[in-house]
Protein backbone atom coordinates (compact mmCIF):
# COMPACT_ATOMS: atom_id res chain seq x y z
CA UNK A 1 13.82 -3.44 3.73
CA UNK A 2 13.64 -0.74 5.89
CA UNK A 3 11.94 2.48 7.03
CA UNK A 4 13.92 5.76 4.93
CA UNK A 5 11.90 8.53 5.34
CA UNK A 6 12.75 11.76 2.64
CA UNK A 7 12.02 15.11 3.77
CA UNK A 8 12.38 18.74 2.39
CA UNK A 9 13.17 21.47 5.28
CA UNK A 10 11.68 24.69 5.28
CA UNK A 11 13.72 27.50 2.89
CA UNK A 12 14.70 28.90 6.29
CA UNK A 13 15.79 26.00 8.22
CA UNK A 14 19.40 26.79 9.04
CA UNK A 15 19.55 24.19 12.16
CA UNK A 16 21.83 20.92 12.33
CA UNK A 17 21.11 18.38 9.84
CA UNK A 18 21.52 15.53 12.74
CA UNK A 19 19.64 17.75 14.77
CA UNK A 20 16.58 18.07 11.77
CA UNK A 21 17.42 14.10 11.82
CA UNK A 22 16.72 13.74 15.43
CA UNK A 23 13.68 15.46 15.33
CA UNK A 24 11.71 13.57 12.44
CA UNK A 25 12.31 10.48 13.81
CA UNK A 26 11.78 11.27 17.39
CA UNK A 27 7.94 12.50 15.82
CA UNK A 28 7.76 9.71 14.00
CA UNK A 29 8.48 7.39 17.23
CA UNK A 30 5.82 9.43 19.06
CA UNK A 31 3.33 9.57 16.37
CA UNK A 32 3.36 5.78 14.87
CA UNK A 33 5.27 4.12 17.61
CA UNK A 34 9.08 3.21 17.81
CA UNK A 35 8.47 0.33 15.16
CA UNK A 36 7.89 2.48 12.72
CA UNK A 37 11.04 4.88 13.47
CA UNK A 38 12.94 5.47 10.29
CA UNK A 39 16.42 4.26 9.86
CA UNK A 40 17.35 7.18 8.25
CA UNK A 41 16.19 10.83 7.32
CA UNK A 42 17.12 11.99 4.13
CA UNK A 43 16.74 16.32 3.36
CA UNK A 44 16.07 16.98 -0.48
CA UNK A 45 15.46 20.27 -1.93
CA UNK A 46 12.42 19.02 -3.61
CA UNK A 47 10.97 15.83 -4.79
CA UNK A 48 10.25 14.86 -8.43
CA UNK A 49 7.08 15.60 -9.46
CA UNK A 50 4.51 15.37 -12.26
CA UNK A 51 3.18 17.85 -14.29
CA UNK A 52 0.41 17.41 -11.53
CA UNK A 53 2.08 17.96 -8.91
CA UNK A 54 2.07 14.20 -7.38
CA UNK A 55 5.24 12.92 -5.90
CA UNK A 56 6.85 10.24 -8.15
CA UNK A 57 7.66 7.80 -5.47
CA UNK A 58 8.70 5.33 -7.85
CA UNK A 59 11.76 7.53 -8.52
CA UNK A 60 12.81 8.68 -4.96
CA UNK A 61 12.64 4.43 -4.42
CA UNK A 62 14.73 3.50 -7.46
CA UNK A 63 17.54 6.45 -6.78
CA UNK A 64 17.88 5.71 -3.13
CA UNK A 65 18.21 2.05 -4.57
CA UNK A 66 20.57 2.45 -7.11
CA UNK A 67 18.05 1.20 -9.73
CA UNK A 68 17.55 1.91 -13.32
CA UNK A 69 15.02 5.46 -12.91
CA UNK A 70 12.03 3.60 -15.16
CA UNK A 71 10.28 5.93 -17.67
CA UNK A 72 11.00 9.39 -16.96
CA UNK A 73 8.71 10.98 -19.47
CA UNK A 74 5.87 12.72 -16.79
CA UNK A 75 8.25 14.46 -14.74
CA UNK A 76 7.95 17.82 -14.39
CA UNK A 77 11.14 19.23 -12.36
């Protein structure tokens, strides 16, 4: 396994997306320590959610792992 972290950029951001890349895990690094710097970065519109509001984890996990998406029946978006 290894550390993929998913994020969604401001509506504005217009920068570099290996620039946004470098940034997360350089904050990451500094934050956690350089053990915990992610692999990759991955910028998503939005992330599924329930009806809610909370993040369906499960589903963001099973996509990035080509996996069968589970039950599918709570999302919202």
């Amino acid at each position: 396994q290894r550390i993929v972290v998913f994020v969604v950029p401001d509506a504005g951001w217009t920068g570099d997306p290996n620039e946004l890349e470098r940034l997360v895990k350089d904050q990451v690094a500094l934050r956690l320590g350089k053990p915990f710097r992610p692999s990759q970065v991955c910028a998503v519109r939005q992330f599924p959610k329930t009806r809610t509001s909370k993040v369906m984890r499960r589903v963001i996990r099973n996509l990035y792992a080509s996996r069968d998406l589970g039950d599918l029946s709570s999302l919202d978006n």
